[in-house]
Protein backbone atom coordinates (compact mmCIF):
# COMPACT_ATOMS: atom_id res chain seq x y z
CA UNK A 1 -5.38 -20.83 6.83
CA UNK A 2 -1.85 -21.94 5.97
CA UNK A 3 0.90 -21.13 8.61
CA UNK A 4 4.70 -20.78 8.96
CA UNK A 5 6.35 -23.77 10.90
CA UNK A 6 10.13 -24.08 10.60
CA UNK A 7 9.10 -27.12 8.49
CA UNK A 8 6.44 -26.07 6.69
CA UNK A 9 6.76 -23.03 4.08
CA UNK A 10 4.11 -21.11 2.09
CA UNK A 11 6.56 -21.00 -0.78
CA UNK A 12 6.69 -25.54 -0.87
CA UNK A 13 3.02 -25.34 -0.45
CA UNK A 14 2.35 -22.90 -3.12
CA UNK A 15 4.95 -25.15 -5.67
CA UNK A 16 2.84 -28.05 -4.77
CA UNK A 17 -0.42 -26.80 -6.04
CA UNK A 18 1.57 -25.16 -9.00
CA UNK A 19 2.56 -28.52 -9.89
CA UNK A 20 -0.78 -30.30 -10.15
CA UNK A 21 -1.71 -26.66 -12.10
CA UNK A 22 1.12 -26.81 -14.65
CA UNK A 23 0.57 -30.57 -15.22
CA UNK A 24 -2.93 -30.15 -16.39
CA UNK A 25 -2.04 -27.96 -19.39
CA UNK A 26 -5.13 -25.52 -18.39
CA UNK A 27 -5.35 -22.11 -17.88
CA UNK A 28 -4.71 -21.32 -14.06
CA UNK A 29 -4.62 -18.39 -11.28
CA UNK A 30 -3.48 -18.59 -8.22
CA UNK A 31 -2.61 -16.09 -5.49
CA UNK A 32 -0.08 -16.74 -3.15
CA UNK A 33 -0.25 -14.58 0.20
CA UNK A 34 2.36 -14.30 2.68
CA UNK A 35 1.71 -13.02 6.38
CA UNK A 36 5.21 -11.78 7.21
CA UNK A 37 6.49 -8.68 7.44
CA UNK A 38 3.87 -8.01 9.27
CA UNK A 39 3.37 -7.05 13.38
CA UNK A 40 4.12 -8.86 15.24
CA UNK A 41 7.53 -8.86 14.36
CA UNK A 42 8.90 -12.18 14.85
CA UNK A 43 10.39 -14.43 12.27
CA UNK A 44 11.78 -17.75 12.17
CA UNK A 45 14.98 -18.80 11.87
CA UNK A 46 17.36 -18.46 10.59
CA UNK A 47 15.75 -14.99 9.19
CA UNK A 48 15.75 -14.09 12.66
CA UNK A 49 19.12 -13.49 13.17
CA UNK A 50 20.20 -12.55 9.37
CA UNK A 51 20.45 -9.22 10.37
CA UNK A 52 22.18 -9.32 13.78
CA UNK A 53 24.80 -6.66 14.07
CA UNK A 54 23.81 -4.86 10.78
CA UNK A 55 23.87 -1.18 11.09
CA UNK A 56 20.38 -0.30 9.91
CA UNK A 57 19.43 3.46 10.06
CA UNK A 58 16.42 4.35 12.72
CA UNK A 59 13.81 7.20 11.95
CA UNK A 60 14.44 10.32 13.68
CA UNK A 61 12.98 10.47 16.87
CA UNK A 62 9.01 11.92 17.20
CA UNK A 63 9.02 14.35 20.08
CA UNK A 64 5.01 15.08 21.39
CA UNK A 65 4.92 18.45 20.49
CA UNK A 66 5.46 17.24 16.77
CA UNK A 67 2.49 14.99 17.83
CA UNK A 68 0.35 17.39 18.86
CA UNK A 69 1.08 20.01 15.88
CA UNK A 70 -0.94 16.81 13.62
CA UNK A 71 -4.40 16.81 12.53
CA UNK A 72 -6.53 15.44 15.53
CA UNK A 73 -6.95 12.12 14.00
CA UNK A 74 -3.51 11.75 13.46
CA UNK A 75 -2.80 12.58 17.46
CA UNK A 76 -5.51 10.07 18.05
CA UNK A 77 -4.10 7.24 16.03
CA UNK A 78 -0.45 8.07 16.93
CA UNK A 79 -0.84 8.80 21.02
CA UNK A 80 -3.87 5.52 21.07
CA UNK A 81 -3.78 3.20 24.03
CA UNK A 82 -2.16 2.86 27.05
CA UNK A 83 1.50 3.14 26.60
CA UNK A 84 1.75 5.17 22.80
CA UNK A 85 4.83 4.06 20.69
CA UNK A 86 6.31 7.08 19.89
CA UNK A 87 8.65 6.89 22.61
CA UNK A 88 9.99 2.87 21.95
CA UNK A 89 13.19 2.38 23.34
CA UNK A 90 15.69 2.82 20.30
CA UNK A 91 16.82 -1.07 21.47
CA UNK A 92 13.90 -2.27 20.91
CA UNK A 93 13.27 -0.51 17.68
CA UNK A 94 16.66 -1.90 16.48
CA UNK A 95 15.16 -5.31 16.91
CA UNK A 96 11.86 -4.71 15.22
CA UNK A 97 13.86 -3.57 12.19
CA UNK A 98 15.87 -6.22 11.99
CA UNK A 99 13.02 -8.60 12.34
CA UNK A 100 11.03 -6.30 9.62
CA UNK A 101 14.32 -7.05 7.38
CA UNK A 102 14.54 -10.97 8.30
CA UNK A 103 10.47 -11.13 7.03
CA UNK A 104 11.45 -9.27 3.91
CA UNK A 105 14.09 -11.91 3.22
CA UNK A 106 12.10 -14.85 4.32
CA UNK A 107 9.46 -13.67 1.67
CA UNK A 108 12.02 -12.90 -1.01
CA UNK A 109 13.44 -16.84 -0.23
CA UNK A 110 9.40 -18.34 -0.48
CA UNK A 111 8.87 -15.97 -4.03
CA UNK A 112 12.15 -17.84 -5.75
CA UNK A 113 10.82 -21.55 -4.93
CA UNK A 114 7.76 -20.38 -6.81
CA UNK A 115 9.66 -18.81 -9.70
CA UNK A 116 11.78 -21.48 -9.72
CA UNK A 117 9.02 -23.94 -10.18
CA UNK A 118 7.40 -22.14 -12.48
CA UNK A 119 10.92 -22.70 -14.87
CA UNK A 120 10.78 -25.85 -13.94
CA UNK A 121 7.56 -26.34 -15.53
CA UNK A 122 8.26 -24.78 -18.65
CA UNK A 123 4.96 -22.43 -17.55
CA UNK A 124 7.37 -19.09 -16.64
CA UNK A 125 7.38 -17.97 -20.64
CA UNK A 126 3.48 -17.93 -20.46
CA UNK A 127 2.74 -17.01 -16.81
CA UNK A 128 1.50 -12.92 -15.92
CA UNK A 129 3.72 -12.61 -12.23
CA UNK A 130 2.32 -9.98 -10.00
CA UNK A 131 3.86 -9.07 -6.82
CA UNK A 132 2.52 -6.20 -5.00
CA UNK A 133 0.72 -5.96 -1.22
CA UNK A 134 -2.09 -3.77 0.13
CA UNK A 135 -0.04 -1.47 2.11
CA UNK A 136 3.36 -0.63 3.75
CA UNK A 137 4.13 -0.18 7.73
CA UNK A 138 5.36 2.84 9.52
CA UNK A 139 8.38 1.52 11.96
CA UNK A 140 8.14 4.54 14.34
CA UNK A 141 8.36 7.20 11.35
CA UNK A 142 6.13 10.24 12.55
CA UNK A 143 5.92 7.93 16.01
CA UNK A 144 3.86 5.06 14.35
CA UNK A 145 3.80 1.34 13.73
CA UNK A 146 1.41 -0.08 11.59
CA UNK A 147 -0.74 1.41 8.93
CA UNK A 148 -3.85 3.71 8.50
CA UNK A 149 -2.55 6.84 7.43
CA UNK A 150 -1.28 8.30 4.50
CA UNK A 151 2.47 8.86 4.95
CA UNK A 152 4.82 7.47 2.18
CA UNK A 153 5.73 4.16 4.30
CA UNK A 154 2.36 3.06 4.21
CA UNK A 155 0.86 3.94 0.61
CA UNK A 156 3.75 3.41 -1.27
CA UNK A 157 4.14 0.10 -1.94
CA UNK A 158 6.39 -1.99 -4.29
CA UNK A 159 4.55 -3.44 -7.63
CA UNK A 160 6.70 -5.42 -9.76
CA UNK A 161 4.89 -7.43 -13.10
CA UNK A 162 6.69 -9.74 -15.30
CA UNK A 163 5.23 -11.17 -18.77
CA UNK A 164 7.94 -11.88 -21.09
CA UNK A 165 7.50 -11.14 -24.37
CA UNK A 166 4.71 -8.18 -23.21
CA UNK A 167 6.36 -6.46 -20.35
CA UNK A 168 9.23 -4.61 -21.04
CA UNK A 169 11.90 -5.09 -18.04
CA UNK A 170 12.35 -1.10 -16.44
CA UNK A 171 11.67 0.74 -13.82
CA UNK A 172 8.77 3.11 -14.08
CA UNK A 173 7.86 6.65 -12.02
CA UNK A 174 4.18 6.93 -13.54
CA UNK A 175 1.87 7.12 -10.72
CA UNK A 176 -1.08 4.12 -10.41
CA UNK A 177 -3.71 2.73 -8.26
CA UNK A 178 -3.53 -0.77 -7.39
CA UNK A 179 -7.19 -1.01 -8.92
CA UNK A 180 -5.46 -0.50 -12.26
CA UNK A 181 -4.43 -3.92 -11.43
CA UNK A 182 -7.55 -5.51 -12.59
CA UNK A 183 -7.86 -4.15 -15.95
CA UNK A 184 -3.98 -4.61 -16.27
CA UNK A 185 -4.49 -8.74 -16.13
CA UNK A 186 -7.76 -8.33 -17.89
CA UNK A 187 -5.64 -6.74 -21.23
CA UNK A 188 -2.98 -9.12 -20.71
CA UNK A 189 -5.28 -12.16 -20.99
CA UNK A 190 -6.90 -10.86 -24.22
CA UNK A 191 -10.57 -10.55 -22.15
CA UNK A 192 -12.72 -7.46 -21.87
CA UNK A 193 -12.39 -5.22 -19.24
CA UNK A 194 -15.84 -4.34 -17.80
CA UNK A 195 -17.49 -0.70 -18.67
CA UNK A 196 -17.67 -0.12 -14.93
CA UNK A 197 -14.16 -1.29 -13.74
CA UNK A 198 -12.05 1.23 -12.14
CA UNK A 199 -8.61 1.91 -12.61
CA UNK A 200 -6.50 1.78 -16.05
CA UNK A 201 -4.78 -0.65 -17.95
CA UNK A 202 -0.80 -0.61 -17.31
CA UNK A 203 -0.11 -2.70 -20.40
CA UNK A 204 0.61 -0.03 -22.71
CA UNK A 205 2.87 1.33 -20.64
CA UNK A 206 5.18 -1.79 -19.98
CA UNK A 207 4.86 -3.12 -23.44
CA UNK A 208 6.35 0.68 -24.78
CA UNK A 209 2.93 1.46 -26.25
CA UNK A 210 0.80 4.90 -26.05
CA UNK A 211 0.11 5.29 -22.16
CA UNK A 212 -1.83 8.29 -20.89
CA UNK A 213 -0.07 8.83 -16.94
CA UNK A 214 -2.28 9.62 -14.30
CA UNK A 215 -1.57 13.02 -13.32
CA UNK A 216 -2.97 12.04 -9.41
CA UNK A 217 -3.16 8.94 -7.34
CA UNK A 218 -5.66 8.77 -4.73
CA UNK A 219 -6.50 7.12 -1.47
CA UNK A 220 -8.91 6.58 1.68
CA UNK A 221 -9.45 5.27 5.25
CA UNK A 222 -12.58 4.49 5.94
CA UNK A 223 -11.68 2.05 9.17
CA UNK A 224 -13.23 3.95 12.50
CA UNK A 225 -11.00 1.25 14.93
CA UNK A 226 -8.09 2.97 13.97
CA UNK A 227 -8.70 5.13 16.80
CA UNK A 228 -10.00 3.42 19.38
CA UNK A 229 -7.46 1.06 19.17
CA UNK A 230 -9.98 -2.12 18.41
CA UNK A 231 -12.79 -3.81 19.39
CA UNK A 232 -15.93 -3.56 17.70
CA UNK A 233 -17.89 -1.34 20.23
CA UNK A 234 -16.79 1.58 19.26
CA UNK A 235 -18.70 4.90 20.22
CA UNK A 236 -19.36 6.09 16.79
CA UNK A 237 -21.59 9.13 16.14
CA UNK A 238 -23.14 9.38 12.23
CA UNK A 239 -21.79 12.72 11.65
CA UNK A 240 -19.61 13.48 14.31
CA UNK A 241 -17.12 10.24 13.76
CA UNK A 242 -15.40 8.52 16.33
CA UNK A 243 -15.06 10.12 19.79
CA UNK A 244 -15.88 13.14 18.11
CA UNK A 245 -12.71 12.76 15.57
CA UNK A 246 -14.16 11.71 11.73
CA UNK A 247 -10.86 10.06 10.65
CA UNK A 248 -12.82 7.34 9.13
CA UNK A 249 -14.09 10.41 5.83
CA UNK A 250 -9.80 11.00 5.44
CA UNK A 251 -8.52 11.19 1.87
CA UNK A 252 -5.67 11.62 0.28
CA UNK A 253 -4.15 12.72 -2.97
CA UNK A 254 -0.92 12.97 -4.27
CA UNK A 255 0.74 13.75 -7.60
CA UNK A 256 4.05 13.82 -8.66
CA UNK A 257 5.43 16.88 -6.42
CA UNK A 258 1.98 17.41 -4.05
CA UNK A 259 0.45 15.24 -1.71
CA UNK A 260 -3.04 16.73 0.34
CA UNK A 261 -4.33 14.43 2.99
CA UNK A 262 -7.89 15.74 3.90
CA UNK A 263 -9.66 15.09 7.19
CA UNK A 264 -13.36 16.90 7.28
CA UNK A 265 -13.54 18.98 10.12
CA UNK A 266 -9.71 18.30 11.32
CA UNK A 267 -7.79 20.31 8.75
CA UNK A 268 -5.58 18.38 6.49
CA UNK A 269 -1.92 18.09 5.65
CA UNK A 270 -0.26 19.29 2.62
CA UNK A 271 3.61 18.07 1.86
CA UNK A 272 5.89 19.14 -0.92
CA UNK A 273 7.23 15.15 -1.38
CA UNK A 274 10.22 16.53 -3.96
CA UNK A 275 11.18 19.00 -1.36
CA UNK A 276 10.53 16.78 2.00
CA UNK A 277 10.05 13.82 0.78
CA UNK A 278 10.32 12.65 4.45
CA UNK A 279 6.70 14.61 4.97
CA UNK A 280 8.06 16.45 7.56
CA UNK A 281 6.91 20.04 7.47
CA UNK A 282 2.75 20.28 7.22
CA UNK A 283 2.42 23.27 4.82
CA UNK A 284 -1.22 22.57 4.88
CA UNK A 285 -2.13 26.13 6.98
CA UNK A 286 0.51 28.01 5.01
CA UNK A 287 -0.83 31.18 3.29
CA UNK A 288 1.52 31.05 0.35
CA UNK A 289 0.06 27.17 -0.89
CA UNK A 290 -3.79 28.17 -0.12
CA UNK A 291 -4.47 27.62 -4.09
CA UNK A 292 -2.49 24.24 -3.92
CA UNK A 293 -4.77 23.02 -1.13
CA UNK A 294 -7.78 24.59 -2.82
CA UNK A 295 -7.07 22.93 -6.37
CA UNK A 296 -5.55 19.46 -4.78
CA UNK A 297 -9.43 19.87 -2.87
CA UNK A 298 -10.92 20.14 -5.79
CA UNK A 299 -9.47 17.13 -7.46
CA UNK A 300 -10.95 15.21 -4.63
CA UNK A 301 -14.41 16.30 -4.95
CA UNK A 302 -13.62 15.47 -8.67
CA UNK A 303 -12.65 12.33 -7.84
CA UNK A 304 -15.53 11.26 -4.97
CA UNK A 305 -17.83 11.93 -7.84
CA UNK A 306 -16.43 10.12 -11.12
CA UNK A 307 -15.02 7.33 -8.96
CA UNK A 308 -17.57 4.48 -10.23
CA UNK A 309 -16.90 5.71 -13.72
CA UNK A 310 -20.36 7.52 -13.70
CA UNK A 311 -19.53 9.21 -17.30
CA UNK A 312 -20.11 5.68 -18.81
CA UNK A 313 -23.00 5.36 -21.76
CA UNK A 314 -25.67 2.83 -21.14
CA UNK A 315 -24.45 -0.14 -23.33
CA UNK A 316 -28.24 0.07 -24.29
CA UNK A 317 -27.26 3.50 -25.91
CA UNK A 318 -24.57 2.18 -27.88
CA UNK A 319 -25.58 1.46 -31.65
């Protein structure tokens, strides 16, 4: 329940608590969230104005017949409510960038106090750092703020880990999940990872040891308010979705070169990301990548069905 006040930062509080942690000379996690970026976009100072006067490149503009040429749920997330977005005055866009921008800097300011304090302490040397978040925000790509879909804005999303002496300091271009995250601390901490925990280690891979890549990364929405725009009345049909529209059953995969987003019913979207990597032309209808969509359907199915590690022996089996 911790807020931003001009006074008041998330970043001190968090170095308070690491204090009485580090002084104890036990064992300790702790998990630090910050609101901001986040709508709405406002930021205090003097983030607000840090990027007054900056030239920052806008998305193209999202014309309605680009709209309309989505999947149904897409239309229905993208054209929701009373006044849709896709048409924001490019002033006012300017602004919610540069707020986006001043939040991204306010958090980068509240992460150093708690690195630094963690030096302070002597604890950095011995301390696992994780920074990652649960999703990214479309500002007005494809004619969209916010989240719920599957375009590159809002599933790809930064993950940065630090563990000297373990981690190896690089960049990486392996695709994960962010439930390999789990099993990554897990390995790191010299515990054992449960038989039923999803996702894969990443410590093999940033310590330079043998790391088998996933060759797909997958993801869902399951959240029905997306289209209605909110509330929790919402006139939902088992079977037939929401107004008609089953957006909550969409999935997505995407490997290296492919991504597939699947909506039951509505027809999907298929993207070549190394040759529009801006997801602009839906190649999901084309005759000439039928097998893609077949095979990138398959791996779904695949997927839905392995995904709570269902191959596993019965410990009871194991002699």
């Amino acid at each position: 329940d911790y807020r931003y006040s001009p006074t008041a930062w998330v970043g001190e509080r968090t170095r308070e608590i690491l204090r009485d942690f580090t002084s104890s000379g036990k064992p300790f996690f702790l998990y630090s969230s910050f609101f901001k970026p986040h709508a709405p976009h406002t930021v205090h100072a003097p983030f607000d104005s840090m990027y007054s006067g900056v030239d920052i490149p806008l998305p193209p503009r999202t014309e309605l017949k680009e709209i309309q040429a989505l999947p149904k749920p897409l239309q229905a997330l993208i054209l929701r409510g009373n006044r849709p977005e896709y048409a924001m005055d490019r002033t006012q866009l300017e602004w919610v960038y540069r707020s986006y921008y001043g939040g991204v800097s306010m958090v980068d300011q509240e992460v150093g106090l708690i690195l630094d304090e963690l030096e302070r302490s002597g604890a950095a040397r011995s301390t696992i750092i994780v920074f990652s978040t649960d999703h990214g925000d479309q500002l007005l790509e494809h004619g969209l703020q916010g989240k719920n879909l599957f375009f590159e804005a809002s599933v790809h999303i930064p993950l940065l880990l630090k563990f000297p002496g373990r981690a190896r300091p690089a960049k990486y271009s392996e695709l994960v999940e962010t439930v390999d995250l789990v099993p990554t601390l897990l390995d790191f901490a010299g515990l054992p990872v449960p038989q039923n925990c999803q996702g894969r280690s990443l410590a093999p891979l940033v310590a330079g040891g043998a790391y088998e890549a996933r060759q797909a990364a997958f993801s869902e929405n399951i959240i029905p308010e997306v289209i209605t725009g909110g509330g929790l009345e919402m006139p939902y049909a088992p079977g037939k979705g929401v107004g008609g529209i089953r957006h909550p059953d969409a999935k997505m995969i995407r490997t290296n070169r492919w991504k597939l987003n699947y909506y039951p019913g509505n027809g999907g979207e298929l993207y070549d990301l190394e040759n529009d990597p801006g997801e602009m032309r839906n190649l999901y209808s084309d005759p000439a990548h039928a097998k893609t969509v077949q095979d990138l359907q398959r791996q779904i199915l695949d997927w839905m069905i392995t995904a709570d590690e269902t191959e596993q022996i019965a410990p009871r089996w194991l002699i």
